[in-house]
C-alpha atoms as a PDB file:
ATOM      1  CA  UNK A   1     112.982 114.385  84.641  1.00  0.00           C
ATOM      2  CA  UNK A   2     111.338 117.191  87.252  1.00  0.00           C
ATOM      3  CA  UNK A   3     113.061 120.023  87.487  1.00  0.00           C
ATOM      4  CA  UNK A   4     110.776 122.692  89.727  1.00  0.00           C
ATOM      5  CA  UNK A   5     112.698 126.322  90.165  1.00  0.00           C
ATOM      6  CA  UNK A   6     111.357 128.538  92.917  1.00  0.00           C
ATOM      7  CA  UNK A   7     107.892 127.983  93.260  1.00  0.00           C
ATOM      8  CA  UNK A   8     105.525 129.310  94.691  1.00  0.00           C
ATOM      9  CA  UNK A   9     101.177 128.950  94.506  1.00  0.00           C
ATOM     10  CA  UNK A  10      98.940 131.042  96.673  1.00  0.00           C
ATOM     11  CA  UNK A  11      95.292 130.188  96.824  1.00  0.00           C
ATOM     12  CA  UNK A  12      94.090 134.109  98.043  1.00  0.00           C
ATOM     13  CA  UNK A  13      96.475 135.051 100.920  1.00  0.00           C
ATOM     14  CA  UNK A  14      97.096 131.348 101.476  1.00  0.00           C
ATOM     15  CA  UNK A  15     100.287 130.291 100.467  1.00  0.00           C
ATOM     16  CA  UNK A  16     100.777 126.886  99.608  1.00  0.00           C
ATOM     17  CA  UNK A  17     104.031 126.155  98.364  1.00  0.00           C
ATOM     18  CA  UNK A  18     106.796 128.479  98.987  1.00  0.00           C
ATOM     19  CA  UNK A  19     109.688 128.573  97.269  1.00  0.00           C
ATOM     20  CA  UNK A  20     110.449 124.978  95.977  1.00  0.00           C
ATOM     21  CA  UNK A  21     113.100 124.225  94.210  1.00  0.00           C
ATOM     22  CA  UNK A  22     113.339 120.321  93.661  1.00  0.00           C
ATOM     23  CA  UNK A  23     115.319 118.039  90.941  1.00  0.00           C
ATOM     24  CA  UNK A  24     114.054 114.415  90.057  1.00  0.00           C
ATOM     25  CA  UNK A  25     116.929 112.539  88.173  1.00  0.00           C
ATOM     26  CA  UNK A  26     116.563 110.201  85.528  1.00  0.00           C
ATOM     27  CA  UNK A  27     116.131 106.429  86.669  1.00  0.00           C
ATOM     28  CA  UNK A  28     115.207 107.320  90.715  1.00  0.00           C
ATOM     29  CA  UNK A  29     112.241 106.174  92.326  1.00  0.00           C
ATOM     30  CA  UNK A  30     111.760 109.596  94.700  1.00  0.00           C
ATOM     31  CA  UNK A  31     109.805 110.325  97.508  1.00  0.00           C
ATOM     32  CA  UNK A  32     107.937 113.018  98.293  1.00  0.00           C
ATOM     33  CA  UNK A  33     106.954 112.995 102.274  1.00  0.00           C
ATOM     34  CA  UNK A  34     104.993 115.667 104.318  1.00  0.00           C
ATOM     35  CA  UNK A  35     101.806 115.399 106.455  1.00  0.00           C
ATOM     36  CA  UNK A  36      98.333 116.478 105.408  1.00  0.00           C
ATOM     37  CA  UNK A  37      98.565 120.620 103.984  1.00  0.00           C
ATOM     38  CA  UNK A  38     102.485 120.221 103.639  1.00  0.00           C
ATOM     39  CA  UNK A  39     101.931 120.983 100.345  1.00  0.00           C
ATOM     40  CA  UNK A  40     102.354 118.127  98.478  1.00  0.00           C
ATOM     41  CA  UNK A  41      99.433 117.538  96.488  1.00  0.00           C
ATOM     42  CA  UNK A  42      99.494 121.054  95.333  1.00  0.00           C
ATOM     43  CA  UNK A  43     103.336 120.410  94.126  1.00  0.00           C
ATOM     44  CA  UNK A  44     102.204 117.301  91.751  1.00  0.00           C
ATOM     45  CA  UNK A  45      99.285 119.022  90.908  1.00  0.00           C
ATOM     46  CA  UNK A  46     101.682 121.825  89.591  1.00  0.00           C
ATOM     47  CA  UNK A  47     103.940 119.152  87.816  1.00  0.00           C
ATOM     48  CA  UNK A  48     100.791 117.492  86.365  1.00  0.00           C
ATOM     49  CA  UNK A  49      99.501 121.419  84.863  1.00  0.00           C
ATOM     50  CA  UNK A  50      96.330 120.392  86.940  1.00  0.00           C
ATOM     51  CA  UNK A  51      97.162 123.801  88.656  1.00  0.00           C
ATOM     52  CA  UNK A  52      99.206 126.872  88.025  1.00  0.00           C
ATOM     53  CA  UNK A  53     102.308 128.142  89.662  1.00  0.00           C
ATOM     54  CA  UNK A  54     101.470 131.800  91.377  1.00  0.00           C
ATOM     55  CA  UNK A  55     105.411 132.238  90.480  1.00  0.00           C
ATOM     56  CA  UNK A  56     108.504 129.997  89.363  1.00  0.00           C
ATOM     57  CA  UNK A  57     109.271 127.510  87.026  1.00  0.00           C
ATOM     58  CA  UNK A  58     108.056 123.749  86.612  1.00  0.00           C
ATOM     59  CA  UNK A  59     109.789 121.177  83.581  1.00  0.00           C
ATOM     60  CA  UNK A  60     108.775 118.028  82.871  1.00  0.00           C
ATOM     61  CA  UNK A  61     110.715 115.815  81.089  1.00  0.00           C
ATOM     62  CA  UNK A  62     112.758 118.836  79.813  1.00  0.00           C
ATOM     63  CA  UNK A  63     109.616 121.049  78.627  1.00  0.00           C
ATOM     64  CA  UNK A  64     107.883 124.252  81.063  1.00  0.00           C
ATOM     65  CA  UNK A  65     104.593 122.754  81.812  1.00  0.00           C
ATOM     66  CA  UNK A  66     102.450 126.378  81.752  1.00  0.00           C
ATOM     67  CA  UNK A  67     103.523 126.752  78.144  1.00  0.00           C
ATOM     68  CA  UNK A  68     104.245 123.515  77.068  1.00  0.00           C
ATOM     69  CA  UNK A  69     102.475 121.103  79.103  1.00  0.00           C
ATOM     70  CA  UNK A  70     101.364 118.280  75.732  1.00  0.00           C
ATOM     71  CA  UNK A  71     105.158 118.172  75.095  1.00  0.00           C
ATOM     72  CA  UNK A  72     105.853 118.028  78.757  1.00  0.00           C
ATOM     73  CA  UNK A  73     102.991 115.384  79.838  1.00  0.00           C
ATOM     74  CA  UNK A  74     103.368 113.025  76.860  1.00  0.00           C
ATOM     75  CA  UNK A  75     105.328 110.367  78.261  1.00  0.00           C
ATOM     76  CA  UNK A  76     104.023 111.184  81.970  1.00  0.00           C
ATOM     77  CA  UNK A  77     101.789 108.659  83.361  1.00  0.00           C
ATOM     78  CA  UNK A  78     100.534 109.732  86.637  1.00  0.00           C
ATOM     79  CA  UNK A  79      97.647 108.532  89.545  1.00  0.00           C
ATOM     80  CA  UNK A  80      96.452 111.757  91.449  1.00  0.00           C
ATOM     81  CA  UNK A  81      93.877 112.013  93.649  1.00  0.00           C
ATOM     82  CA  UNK A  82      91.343 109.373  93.895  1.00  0.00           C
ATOM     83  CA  UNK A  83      91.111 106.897  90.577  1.00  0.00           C
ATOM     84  CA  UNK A  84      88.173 106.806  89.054  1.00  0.00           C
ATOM     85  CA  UNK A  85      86.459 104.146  87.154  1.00  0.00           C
ATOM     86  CA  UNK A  86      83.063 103.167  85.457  1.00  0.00           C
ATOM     87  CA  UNK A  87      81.929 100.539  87.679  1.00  0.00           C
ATOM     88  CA  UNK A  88      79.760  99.000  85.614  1.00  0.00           C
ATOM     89  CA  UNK A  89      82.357  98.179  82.598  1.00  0.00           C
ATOM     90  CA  UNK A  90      84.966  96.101  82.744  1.00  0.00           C
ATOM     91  CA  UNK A  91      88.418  96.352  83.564  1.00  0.00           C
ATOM     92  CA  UNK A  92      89.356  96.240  79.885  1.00  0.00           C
ATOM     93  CA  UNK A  93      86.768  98.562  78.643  1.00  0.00           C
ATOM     94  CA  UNK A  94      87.824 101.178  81.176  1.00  0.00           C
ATOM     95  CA  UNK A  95      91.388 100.617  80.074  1.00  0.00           C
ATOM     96  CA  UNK A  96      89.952 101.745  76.115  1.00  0.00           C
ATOM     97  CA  UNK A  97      88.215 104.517  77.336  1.00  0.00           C
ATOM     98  CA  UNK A  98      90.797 106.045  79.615  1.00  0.00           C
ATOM     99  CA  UNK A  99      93.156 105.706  76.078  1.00  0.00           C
ATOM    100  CA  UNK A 100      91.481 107.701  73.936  1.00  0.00           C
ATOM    101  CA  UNK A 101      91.812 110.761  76.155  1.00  0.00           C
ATOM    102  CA  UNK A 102      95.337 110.899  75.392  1.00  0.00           C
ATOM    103  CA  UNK A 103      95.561 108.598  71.869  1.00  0.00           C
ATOM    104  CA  UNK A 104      94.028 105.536  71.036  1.00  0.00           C
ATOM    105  CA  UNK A 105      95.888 102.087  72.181  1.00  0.00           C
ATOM    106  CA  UNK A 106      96.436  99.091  70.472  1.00  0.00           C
ATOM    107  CA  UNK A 107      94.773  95.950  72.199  1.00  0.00           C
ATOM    108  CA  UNK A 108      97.867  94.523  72.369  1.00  0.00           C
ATOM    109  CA  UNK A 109      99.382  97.244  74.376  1.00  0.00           C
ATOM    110  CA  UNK A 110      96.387  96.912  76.788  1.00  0.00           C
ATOM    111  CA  UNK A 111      97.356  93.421  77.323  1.00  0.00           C
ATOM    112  CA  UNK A 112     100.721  94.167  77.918  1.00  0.00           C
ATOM    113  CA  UNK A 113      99.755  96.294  80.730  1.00  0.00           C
ATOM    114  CA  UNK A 114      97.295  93.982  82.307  1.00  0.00           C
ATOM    115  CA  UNK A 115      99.844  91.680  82.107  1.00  0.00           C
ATOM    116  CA  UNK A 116     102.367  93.963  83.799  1.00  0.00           C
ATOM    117  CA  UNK A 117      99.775  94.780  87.038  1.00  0.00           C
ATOM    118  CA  UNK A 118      98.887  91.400  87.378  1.00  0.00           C
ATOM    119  CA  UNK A 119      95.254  91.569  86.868  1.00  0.00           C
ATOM    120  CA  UNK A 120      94.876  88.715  83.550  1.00  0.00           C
ATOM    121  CA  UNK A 121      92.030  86.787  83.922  1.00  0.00           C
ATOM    122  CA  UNK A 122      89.791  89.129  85.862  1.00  0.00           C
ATOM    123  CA  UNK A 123      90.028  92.137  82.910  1.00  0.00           C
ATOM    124  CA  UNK A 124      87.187  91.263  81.376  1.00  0.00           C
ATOM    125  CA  UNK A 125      85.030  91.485  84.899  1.00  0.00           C
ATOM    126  CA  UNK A 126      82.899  94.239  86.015  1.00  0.00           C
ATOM    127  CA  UNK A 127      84.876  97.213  88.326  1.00  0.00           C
ATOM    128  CA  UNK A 128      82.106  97.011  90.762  1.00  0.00           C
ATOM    129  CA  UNK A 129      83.571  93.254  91.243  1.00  0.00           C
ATOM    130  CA  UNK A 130      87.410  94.383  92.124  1.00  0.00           C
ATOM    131  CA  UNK A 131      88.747  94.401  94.933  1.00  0.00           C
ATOM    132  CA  UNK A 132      90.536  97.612  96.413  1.00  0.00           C
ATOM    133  CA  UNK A 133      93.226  96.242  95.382  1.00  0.00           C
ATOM    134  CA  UNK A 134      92.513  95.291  92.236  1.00  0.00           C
ATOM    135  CA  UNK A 135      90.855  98.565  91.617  1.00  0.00           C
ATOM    136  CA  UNK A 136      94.402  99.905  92.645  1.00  0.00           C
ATOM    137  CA  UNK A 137      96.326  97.735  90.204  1.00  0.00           C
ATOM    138  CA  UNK A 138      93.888  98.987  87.466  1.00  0.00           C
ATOM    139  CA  UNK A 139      94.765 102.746  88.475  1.00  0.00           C
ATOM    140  CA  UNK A 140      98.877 101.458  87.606  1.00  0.00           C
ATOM    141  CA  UNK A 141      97.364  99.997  84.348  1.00  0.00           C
ATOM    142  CA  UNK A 142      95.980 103.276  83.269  1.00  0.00           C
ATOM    143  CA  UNK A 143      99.498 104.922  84.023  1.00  0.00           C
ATOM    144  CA  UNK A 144     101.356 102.542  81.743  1.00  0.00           C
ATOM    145  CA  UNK A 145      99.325 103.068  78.757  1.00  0.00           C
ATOM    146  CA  UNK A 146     100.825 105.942  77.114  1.00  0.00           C
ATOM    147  CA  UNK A 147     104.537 103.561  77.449  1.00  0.00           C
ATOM    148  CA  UNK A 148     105.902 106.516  79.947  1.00  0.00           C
ATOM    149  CA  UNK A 149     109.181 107.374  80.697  1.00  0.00           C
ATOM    150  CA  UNK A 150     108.116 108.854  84.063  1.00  0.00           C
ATOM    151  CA  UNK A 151     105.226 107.729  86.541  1.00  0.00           C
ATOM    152  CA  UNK A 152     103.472 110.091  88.966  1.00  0.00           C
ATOM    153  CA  UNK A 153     101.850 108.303  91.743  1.00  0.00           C
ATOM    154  CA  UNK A 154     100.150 109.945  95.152  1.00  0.00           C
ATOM    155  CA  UNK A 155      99.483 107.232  97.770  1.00  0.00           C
ATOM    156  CA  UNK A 156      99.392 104.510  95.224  1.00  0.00           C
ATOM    157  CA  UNK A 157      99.073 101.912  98.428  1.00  0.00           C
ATOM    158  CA  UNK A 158      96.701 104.380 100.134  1.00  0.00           C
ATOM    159  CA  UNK A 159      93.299 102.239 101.610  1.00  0.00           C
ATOM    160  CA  UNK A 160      95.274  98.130 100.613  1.00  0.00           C
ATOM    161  CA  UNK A 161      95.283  95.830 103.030  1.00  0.00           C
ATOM    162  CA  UNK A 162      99.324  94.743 103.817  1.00  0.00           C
ATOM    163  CA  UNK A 163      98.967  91.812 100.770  1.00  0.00           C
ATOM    164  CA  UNK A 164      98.656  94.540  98.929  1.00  0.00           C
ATOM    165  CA  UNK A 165     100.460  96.866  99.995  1.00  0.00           C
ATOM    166  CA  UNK A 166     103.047  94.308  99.693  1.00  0.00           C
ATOM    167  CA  UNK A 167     102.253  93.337  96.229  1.00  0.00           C
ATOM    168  CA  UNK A 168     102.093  97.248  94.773  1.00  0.00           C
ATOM    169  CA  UNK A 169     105.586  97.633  96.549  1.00  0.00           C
ATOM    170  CA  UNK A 170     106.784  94.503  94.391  1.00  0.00           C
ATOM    171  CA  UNK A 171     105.152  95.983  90.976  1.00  0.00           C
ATOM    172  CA  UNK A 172     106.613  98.911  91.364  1.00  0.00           C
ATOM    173  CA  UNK A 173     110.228  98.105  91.940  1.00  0.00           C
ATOM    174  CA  UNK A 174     109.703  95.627  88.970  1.00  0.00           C
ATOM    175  CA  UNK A 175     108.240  98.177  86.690  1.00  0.00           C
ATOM    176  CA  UNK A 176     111.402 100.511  88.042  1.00  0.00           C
ATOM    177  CA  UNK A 177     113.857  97.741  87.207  1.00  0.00           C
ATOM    178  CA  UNK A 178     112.477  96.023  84.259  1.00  0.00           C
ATOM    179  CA  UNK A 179     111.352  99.113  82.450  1.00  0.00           C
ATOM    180  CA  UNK A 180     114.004 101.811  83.401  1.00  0.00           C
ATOM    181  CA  UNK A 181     111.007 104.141  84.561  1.00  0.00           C
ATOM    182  CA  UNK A 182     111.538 107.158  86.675  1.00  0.00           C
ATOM    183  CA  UNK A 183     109.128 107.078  89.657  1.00  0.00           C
ATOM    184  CA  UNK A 184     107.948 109.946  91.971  1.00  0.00           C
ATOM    185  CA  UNK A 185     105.965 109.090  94.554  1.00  0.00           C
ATOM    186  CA  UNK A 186     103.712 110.698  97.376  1.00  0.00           C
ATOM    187  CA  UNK A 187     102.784 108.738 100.210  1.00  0.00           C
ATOM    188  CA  UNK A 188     102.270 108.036 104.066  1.00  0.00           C
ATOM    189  CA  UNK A 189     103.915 104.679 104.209  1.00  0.00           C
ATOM    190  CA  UNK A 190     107.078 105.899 105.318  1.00  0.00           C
ATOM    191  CA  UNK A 191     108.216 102.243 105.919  1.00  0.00           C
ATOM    192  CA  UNK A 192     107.106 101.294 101.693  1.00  0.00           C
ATOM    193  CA  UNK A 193     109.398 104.706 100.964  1.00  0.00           C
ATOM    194  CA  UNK A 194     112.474 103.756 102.962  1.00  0.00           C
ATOM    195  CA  UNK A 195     112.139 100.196 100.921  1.00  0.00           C
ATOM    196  CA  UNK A 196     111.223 101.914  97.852  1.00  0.00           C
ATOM    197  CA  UNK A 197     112.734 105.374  97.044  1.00  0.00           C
ATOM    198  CA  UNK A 198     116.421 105.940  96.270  1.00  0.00           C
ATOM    199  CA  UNK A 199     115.961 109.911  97.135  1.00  0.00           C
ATOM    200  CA  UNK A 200     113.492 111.807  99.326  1.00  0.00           C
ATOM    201  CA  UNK A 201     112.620 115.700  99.412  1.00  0.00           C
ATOM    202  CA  UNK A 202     110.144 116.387 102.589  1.00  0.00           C
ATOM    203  CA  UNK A 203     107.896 119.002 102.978  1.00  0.00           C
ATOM    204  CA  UNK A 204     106.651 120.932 106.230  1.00  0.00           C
ATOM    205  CA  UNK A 205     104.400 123.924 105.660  1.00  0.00           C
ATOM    206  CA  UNK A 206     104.829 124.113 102.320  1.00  0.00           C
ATOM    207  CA  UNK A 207     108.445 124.420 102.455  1.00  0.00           C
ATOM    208  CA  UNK A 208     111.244 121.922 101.559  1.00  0.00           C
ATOM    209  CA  UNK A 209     113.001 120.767 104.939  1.00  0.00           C
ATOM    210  CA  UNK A 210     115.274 117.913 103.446  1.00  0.00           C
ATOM    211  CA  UNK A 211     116.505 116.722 100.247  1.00  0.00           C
ATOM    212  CA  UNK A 212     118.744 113.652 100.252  1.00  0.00           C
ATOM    213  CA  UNK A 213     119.602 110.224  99.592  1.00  0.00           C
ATOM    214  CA  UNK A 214     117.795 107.532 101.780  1.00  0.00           C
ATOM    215  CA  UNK A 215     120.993 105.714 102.381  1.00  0.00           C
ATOM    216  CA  UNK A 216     122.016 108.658 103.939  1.00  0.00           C
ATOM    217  CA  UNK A 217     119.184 109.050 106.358  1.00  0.00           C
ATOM    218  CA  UNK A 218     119.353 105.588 107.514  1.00  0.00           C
ATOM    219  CA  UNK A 219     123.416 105.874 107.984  1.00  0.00           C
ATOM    220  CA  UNK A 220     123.192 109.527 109.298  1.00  0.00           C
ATOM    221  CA  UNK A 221     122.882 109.764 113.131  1.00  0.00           C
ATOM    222  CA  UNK A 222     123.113 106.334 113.792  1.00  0.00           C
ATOM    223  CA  UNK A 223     121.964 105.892 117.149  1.00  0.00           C
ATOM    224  CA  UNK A 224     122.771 103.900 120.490  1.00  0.00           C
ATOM    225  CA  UNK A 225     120.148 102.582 122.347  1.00  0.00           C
ATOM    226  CA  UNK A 226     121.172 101.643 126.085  1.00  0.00           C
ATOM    227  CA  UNK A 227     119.183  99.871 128.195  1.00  0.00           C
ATOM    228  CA  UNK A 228     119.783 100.223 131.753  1.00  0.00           C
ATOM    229  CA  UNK A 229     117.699 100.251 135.044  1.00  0.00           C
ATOM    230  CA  UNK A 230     118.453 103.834 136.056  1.00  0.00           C
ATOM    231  CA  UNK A 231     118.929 105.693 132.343  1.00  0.00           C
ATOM    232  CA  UNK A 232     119.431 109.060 134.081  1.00  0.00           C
ATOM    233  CA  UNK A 233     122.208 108.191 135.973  1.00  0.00           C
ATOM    234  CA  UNK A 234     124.092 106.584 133.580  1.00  0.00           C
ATOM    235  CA  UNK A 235     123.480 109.009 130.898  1.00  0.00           C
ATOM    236  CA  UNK A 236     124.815 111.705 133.286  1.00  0.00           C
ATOM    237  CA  UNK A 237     127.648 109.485 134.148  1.00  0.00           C
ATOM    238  CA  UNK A 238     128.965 109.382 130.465  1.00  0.00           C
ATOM    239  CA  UNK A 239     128.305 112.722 129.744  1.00  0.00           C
ATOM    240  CA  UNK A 240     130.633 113.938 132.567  1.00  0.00           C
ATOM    241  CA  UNK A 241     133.197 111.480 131.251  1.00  0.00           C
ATOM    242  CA  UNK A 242     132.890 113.089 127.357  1.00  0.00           C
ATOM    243  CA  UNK A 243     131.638 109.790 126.288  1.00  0.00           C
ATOM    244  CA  UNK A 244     127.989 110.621 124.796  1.00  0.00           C
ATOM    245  CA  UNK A 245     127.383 114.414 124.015  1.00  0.00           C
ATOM    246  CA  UNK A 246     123.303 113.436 124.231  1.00  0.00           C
ATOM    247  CA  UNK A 247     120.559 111.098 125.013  1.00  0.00           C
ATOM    248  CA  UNK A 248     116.773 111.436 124.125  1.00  0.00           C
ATOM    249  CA  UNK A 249     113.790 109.294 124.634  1.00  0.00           C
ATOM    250  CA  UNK A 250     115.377 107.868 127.971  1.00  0.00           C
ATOM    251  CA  UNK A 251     116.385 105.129 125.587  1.00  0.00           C
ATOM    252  CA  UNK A 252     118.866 106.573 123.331  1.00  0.00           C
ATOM    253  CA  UNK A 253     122.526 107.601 123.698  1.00  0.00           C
ATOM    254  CA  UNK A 254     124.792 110.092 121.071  1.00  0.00           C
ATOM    255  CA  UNK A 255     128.235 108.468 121.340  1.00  0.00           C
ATOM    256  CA  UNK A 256     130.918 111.175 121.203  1.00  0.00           C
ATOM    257  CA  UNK A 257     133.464 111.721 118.353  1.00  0.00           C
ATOM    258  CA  UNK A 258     135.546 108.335 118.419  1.00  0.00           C
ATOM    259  CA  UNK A 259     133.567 107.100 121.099  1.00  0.00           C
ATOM    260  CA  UNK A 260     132.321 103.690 121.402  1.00  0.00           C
ATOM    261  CA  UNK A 261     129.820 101.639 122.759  1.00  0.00           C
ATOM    262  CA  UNK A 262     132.509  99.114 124.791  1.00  0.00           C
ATOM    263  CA  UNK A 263     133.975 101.842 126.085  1.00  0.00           C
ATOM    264  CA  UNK A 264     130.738 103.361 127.340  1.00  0.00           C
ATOM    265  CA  UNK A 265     129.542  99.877 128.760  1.00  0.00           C
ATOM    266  CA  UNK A 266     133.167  99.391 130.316  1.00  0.00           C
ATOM    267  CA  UNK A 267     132.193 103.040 132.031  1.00  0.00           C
ATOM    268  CA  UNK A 268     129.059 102.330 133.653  1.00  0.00           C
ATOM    269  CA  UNK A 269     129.663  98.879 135.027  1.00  0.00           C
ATOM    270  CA  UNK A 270     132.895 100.113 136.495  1.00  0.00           C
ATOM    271  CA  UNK A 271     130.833 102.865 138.456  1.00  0.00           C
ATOM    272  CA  UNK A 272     128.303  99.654 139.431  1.00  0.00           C
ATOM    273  CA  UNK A 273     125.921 101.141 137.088  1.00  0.00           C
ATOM    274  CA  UNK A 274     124.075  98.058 135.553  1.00  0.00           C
ATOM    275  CA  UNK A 275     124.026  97.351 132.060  1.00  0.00           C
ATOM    276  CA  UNK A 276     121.267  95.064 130.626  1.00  0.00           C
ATOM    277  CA  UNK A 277     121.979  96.081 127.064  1.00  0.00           C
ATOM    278  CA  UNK A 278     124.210  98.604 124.769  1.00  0.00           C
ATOM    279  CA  UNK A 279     124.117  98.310 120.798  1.00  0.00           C
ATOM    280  CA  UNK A 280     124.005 100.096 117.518  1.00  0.00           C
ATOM    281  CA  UNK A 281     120.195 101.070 116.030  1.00  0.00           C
ATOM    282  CA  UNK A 282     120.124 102.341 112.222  1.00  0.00           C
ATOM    283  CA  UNK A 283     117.608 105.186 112.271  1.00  0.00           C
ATOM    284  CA  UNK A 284     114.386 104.242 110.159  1.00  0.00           C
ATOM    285  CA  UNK A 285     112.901 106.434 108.062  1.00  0.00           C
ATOM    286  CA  UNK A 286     110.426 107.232 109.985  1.00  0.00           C
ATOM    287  CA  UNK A 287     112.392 108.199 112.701  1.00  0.00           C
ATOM    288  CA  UNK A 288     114.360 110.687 110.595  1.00  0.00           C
ATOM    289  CA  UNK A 289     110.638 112.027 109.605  1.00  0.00           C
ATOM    290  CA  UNK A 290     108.974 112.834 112.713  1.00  0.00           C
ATOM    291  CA  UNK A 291     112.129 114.207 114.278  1.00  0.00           C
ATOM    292  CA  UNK A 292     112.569 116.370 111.425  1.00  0.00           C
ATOM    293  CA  UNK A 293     108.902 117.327 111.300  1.00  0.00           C
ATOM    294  CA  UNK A 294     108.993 117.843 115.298  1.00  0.00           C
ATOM    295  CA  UNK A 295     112.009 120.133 115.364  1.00  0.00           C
ATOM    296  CA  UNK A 296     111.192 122.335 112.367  1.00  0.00           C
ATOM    297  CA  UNK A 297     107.587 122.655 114.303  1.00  0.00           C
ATOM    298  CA  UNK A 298     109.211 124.051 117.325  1.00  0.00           C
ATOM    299  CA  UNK A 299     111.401 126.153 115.347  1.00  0.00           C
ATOM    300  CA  UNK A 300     108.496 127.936 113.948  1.00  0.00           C
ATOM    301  CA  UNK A 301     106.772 128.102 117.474  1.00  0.00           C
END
């Protein structure tokens, strides 16, 4: 559904993307991660011809967006940047108005989407009366109006409360499921992506650092926590014995290659090395994150 091919944009000498080459399949709800500058609004902003590639290639939905972007755009809703609205009309009316800039809707359709965000009963209120995030499930009405086969959103949970965070995470996997849409999305939340996305791509510097499946993060590197009162000692213990090849955080142990955790506790209580704890901890996403972020950082360095 995206398919960018080495790109690059420069803003002067500044460049903001470099090289990115990044596939979004049909039917995944994606995530694209990175901290503030990694590039990431610039690399929608390129999918959404809101601005140009300096070099490279960028489809959407099987059409080059810098030559083709009304083919490639018309079944592309998308929220970038901050929504706006007109305050002072309602919810409906906004919905009418934000139609015609692409083709005019049927009311029906409009109440099919208002339906679909959850906001019946309150669309025919003033904006200036929504809450954020009512405002926000408004901004996911807009997107649906064309009836896309792909949605676009950047920090669609950014200012909610967790209610609604909670409740935009439950729209969204419904519209994914119920609707077959193909979902990219940007955000900070890296606890709504791990429950969200299928696939991730992050970005550090404007570079891709990672592309993969989240399943894959989580059962990648799975880590052993021990808890003991002196961690240094045993840790040094097991790593003379070839039982861990690592340890980090003074919490964490790297089992060796058929290694296991028995086998480790067995070790350190047999040296009188006390063990108040040993098990196995998936990695979150947001581990995987900042340890990726923090070693490509000090590669750079």
């Amino acid at each position: 559904m995206i398919a960018l091919t080495g790109v690059q944009k420069k803003f002067g000498a500044r460049v903001a993307v470099h090289d990115l080459t990044l596939a979004v399949p049909r039917g995944e709800i994606f995530g694209l991660l990175g901290h503030n500058g990694a590039g990431k609004s610039t690399a929608i902003g390129m999918m959404l011809g809101q601005v140009w590639p300096t070099r490279g290639e960028v489809k959407v939905c099987g059409h080059d967006v810098t030559t083709q972007r009304a083919k490639a755009l018309q079944k592309v809703g998308a929220i970038f940047e901050a929504p706006a609205f007109y305050d002072y009309l309602s919810g409906w009316r906004n919905l009418e108005i934000l139609s015609h800039y692409t083709a005019p809707t049927s009311k029906a359709r409009i109440q099919e989407v208002v339906e679909w965000v959850g906001l019946t009963g309150r669309e025919q209120s003033k904006v200036r009366t929504y809450s954020h995030g009512m405002r926000a499930r408004l901004a996911l009405a807009q997107t649906l109006l064309p009836q896309p086969d792909l949605l676009i959103l950047d920090e669609p949970g950014g200012g909610l409360d967790p209610e609604g965070i909670a409740e935009m995470r439950q729209t969204i996997l419904r519209l994914h499921r119920e609707l077959g849409l193909t979902i990219l999305l940007s955000s900070h939340l890296l606890t709504e992506m791990e429950q969200l996305c299928t696939r991730i791509a992050v970005l550090n510097q404007g570079r891709k650092v990672f592309d993969g499946l989240v399943a894959d993060v989580k059962a990648a590197r799975g880590r052993v926590r021990l808890k003991t009162p002196d961690f240094a000692a045993a840790t040094a213990l097991l790593r003379e014995r070839g039982i861990i090849t690592g340890s980090s955080d003074e919490k964490y142990i790297v089992l060796g290659e058929g290694r296991t955790t028995a086998e480790a506790a067995k070790t350190l209580v047999e040296a009188n090395l006390a063990v108040e704890g040993i098990w196995q901890q998936d990695q979150t996403l947001e581990d995987f994150y900042l340890e990726l972020i923090k070693r490509k950082d000090e590669e750079v360095k």
